[in-house]
Each structure stands twice: as structure tokens, then as C-alpha cells.
PDB file of N, CA and C in Angstrom:
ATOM      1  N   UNK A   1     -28.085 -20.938  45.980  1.00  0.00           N
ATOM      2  CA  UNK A   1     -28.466 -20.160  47.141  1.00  0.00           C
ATOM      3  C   UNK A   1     -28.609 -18.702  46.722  1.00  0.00           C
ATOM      4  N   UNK A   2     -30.032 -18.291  47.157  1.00  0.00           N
ATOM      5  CA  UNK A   2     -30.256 -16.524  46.331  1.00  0.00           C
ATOM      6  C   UNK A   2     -29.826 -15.911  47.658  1.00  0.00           C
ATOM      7  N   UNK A   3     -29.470 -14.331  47.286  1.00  0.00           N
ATOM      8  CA  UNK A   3     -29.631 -13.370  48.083  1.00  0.00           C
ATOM      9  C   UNK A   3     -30.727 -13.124  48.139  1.00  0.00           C
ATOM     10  N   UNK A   4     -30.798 -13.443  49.654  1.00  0.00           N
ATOM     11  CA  UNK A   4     -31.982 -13.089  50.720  1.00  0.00           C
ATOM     12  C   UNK A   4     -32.600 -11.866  50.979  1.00  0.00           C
ATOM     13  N   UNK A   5     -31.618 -10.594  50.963  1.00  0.00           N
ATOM     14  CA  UNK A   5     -31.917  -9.339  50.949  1.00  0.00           C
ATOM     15  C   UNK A   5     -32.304  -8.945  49.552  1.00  0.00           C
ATOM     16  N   UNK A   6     -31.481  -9.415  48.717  1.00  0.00           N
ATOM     17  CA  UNK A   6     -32.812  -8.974  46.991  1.00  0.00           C
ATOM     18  C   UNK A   6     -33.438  -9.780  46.939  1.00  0.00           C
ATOM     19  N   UNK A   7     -33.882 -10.930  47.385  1.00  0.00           N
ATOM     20  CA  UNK A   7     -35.156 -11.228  47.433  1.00  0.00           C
ATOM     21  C   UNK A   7     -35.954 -10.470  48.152  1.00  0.00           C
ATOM     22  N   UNK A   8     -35.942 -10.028  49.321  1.00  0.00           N
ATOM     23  CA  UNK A   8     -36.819  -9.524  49.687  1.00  0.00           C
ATOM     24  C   UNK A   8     -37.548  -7.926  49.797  1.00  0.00           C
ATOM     25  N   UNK A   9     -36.220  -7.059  49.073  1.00  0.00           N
ATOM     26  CA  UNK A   9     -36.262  -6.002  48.708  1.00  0.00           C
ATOM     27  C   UNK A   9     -37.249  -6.070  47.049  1.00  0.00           C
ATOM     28  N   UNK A  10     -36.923  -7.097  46.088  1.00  0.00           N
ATOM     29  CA  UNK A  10     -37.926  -7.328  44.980  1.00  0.00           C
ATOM     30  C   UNK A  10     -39.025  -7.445  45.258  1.00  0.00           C
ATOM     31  N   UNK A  11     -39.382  -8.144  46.455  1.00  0.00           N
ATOM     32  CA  UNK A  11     -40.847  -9.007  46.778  1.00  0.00           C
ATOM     33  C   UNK A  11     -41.647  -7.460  47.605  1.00  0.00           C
ATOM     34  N   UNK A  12     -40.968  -6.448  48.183  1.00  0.00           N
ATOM     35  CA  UNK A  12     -41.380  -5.474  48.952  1.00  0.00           C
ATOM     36  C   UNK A  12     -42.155  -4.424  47.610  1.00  0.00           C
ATOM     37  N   UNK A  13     -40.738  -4.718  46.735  1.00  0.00           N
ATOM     38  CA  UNK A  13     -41.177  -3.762  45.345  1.00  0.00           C
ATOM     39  C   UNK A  13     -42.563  -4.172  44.864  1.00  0.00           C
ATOM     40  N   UNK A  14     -42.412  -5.315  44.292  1.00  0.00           N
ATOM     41  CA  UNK A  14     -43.466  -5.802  43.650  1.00  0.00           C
ATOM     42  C   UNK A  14     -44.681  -6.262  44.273  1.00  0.00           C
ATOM     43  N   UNK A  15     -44.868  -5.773  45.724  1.00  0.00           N
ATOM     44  CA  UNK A  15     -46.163  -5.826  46.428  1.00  0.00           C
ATOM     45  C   UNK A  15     -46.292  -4.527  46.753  1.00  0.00           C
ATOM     46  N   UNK A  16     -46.011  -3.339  46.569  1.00  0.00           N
ATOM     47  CA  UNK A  16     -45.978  -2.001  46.399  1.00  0.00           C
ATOM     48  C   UNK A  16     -46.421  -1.764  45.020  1.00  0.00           C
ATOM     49  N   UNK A  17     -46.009  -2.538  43.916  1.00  0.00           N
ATOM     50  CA  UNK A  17     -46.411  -2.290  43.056  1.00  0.00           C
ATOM     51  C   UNK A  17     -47.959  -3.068  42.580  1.00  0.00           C
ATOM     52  N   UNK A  18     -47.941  -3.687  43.313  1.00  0.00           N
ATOM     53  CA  UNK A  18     -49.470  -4.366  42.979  1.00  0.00           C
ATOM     54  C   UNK A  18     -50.439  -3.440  43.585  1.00  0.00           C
ATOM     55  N   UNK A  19     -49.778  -3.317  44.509  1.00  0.00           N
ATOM     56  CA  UNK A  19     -51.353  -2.682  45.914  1.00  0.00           C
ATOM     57  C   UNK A  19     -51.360  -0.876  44.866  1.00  0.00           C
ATOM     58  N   UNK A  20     -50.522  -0.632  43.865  1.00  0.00           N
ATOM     59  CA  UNK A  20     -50.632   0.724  43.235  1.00  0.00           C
ATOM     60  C   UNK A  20     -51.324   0.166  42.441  1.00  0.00           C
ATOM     61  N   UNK A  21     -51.497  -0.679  41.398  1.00  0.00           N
ATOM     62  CA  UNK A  21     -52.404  -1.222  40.185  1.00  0.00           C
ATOM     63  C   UNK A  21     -53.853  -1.719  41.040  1.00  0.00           C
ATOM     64  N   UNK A  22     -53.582  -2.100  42.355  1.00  0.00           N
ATOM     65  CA  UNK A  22     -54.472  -2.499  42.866  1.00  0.00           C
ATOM     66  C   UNK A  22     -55.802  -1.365  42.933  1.00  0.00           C
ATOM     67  N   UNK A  23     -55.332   0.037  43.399  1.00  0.00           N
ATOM     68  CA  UNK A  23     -55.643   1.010  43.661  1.00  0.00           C
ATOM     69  C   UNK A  23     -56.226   1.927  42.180  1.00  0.00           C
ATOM     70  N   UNK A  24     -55.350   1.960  41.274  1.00  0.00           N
ATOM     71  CA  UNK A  24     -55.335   2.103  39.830  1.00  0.00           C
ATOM     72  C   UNK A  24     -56.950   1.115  39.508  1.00  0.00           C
ATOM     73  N   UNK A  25     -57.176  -0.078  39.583  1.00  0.00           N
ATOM     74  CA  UNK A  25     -57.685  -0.498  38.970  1.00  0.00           C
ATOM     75  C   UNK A  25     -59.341  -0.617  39.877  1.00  0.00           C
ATOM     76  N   UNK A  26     -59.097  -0.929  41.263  1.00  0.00           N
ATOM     77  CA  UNK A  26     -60.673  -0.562  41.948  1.00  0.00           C
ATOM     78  C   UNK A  26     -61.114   1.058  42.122  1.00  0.00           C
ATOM     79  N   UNK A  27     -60.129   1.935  42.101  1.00  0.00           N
ATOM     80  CA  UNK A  27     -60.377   2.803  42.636  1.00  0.00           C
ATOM     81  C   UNK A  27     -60.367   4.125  41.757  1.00  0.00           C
ATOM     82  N   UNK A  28     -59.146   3.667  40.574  1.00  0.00           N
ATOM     83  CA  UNK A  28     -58.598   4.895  39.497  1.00  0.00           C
ATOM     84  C   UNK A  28     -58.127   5.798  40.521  1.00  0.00           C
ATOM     85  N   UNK A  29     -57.240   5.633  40.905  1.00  0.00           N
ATOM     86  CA  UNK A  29     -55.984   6.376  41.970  1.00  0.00           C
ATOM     87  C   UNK A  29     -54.643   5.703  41.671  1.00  0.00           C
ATOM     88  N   UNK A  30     -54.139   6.772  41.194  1.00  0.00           N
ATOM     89  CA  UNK A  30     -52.776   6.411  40.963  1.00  0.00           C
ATOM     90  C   UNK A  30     -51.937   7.058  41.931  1.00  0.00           C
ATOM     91  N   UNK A  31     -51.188   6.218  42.973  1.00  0.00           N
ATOM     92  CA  UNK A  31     -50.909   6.688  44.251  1.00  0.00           C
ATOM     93  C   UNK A  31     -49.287   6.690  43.975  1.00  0.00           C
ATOM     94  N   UNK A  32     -48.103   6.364  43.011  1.00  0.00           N
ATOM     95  CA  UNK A  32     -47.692   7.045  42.636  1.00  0.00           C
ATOM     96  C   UNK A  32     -47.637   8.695  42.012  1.00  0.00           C
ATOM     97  N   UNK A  33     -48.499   9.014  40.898  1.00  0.00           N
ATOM     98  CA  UNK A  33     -48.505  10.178  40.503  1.00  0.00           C
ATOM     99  C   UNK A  33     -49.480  11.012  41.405  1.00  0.00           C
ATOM    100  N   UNK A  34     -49.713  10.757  42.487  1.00  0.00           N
ATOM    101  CA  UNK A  34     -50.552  11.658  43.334  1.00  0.00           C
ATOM    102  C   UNK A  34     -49.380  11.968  44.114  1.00  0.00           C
ATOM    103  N   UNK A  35     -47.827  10.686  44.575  1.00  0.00           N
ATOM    104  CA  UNK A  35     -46.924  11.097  45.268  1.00  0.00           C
ATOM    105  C   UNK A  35     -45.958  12.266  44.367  1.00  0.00           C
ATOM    106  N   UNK A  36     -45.422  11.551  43.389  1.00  0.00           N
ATOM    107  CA  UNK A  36     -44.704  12.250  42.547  1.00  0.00           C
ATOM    108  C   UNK A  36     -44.571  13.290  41.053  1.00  0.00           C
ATOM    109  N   UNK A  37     -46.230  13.014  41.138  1.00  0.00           N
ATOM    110  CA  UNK A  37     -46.773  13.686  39.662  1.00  0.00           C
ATOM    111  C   UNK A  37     -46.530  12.765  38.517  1.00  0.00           C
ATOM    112  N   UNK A  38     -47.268  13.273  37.538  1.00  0.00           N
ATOM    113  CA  UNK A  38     -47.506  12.251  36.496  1.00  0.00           C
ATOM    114  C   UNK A  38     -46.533  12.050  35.879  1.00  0.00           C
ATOM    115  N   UNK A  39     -46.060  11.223  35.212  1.00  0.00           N
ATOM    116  CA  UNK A  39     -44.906  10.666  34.494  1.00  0.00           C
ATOM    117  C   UNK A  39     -43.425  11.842  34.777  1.00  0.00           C
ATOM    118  N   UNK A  40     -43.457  12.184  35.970  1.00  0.00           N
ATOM    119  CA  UNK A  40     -42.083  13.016  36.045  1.00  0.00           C
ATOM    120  C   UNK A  40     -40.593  11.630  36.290  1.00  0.00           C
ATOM    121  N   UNK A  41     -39.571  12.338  35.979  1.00  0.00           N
ATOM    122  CA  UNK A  41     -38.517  11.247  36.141  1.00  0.00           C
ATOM    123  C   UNK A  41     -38.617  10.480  37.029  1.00  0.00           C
ATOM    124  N   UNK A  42     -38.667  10.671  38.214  1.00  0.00           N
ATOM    125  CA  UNK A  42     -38.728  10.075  39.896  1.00  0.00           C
ATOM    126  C   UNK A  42     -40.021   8.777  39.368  1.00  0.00           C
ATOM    127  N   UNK A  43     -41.123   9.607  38.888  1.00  0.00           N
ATOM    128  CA  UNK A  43     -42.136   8.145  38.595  1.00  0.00           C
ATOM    129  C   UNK A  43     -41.977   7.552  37.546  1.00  0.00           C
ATOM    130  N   UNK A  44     -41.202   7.493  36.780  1.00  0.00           N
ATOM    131  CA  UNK A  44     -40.860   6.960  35.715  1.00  0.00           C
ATOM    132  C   UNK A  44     -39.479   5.580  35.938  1.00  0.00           C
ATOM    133  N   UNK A  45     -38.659   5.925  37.009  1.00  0.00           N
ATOM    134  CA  UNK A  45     -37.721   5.348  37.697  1.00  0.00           C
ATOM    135  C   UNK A  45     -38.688   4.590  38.626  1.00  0.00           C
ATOM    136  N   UNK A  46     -39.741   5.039  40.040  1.00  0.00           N
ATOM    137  CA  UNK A  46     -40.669   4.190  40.387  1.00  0.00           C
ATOM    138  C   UNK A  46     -41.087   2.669  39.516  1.00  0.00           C
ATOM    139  N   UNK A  47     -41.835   3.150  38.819  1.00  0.00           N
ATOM    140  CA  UNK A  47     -42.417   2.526  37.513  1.00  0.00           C
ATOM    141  C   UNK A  47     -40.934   1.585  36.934  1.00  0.00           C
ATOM    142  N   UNK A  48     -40.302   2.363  36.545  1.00  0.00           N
ATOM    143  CA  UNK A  48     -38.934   1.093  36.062  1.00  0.00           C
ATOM    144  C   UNK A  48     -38.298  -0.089  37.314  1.00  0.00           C
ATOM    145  N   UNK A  49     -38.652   0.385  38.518  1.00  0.00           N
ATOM    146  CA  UNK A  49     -38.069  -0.538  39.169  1.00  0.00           C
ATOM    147  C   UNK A  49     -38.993  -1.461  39.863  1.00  0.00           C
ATOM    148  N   UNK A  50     -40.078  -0.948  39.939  1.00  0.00           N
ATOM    149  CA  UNK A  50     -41.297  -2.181  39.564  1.00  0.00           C
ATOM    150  C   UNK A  50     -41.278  -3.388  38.410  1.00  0.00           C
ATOM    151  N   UNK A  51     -41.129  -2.480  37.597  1.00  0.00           N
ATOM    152  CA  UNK A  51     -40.992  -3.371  36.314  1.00  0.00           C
ATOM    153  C   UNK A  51     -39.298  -4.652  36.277  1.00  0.00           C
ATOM    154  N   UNK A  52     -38.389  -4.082  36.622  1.00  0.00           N
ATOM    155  CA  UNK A  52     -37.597  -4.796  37.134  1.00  0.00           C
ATOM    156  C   UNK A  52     -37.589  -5.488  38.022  1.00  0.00           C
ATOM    157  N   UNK A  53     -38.316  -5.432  38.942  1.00  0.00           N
ATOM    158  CA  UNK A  53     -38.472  -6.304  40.064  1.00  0.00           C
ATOM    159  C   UNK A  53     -39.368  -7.597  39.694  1.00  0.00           C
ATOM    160  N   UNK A  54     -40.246  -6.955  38.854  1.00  0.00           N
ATOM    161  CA  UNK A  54     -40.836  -7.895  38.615  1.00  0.00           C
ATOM    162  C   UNK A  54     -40.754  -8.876  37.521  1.00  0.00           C
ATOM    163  N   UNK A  55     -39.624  -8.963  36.624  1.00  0.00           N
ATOM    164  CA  UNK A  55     -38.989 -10.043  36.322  1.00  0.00           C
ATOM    165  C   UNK A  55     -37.889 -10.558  36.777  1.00  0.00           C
ATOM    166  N   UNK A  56     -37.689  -9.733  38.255  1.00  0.00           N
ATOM    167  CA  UNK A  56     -36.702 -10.768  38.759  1.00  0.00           C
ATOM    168  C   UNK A  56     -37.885 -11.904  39.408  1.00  0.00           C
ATOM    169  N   UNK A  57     -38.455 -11.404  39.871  1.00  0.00           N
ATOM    170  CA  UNK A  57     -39.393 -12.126  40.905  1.00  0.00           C
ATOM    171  C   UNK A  57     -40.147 -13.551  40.242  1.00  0.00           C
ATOM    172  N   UNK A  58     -39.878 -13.378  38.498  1.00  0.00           N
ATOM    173  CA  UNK A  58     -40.410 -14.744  38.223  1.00  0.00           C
ATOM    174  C   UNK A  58     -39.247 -15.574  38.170  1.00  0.00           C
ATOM    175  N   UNK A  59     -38.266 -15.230  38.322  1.00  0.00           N
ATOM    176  CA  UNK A  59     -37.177 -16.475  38.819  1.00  0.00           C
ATOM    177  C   UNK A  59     -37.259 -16.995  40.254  1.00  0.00           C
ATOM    178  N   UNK A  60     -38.381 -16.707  40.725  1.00  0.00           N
ATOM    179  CA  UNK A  60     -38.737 -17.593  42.145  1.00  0.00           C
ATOM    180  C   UNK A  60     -39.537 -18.549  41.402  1.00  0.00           C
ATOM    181  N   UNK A  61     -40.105 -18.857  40.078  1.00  0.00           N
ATOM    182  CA  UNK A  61     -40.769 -20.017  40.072  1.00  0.00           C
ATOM    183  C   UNK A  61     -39.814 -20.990  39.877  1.00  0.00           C
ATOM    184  N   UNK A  62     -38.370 -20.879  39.252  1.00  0.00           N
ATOM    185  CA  UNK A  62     -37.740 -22.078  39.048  1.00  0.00           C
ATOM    186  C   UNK A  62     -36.731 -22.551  40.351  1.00  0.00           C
ATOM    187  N   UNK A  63     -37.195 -21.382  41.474  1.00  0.00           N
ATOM    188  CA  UNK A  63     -36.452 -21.629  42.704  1.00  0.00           C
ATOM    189  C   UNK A  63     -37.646 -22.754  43.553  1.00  0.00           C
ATOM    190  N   UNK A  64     -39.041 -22.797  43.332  1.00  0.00           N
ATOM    191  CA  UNK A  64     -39.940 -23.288  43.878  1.00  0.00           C
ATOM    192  C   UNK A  64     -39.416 -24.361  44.186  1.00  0.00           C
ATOM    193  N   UNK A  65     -39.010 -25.357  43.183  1.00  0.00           N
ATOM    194  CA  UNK A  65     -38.515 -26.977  43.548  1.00  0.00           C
ATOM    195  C   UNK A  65     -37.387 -26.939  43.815  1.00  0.00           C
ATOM    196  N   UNK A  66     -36.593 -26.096  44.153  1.00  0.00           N
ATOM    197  CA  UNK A  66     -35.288 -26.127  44.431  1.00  0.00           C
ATOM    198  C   UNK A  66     -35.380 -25.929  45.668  1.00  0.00           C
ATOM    199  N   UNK A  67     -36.118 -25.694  46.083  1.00  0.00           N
ATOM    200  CA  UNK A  67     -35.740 -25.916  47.850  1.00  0.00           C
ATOM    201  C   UNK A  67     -35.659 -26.997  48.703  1.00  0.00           C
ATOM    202  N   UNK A  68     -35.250 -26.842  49.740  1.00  0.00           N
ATOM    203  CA  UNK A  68     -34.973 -28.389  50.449  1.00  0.00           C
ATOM    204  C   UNK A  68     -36.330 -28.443  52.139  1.00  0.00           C
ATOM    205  N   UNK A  69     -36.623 -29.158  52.100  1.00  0.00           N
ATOM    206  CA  UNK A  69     -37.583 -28.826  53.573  1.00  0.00           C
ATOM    207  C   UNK A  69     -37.300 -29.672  54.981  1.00  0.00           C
TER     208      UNK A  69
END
């Protein structure tokens, strides 16, 4: 049984962090460093906890069959 609240605090991260690559990649807007400036600590911590989130978030694939319906 996962925590429900880091799950869903990861899943908030890492769809924040897509819709920024999202933006990055159709648009070339980096909507981090337009918030916080370019690689300053604050976006660098941003950026790290994206990146953390998002290997927690592939331990939802081995939760996939583990659920009950």
C-alpha cells in the first residue's frame, strides 16, 4: 500500500515538469528560467526535484498489476 499523498505530490511534479519540456520543446520557452532565472539555485533544486520525482514515478509501473479492482 503506497502513500497516496507522495503519489500524488510526484505525479503533480512530474506533470509540471512535462508541460515545462513541453513548452521548451514546441515553443523554446523555458518557463522555469523565465520564473527563476537561468540555472540559479532555486532552478536547479526545481530541476532536481523533477528529476526525482520522476524516478519515483516509474515505480508505478510495478504497482500497475498490483492493484486489486
Amino acid at each position: 500500500m503506497g502513500n497516496k499523498a507522495l503519489d500524488c505530490t510526484a505525479l503533480t511534479i512530474g506533470i509540471i515538469g512535462a508541460l515545462n519540456w513541453g513548452l521548451v520543446g514546441f515553443l523554446d520557452f523555458n518557463l522555469v528560467s523565465f520564473l527563476f532565472g537561468s540555472m540559479t539555485w532555486i532552478s536547479r533544486v526545481i530541476y532536481a526535484l523533477v528529476g526525482i520525482c520522476g524516478l519515483y514515478l516509474l515505480t508505478f509501473y510495478s504497482r500497475i498489476g498490483n492493484t486489486e479492482a
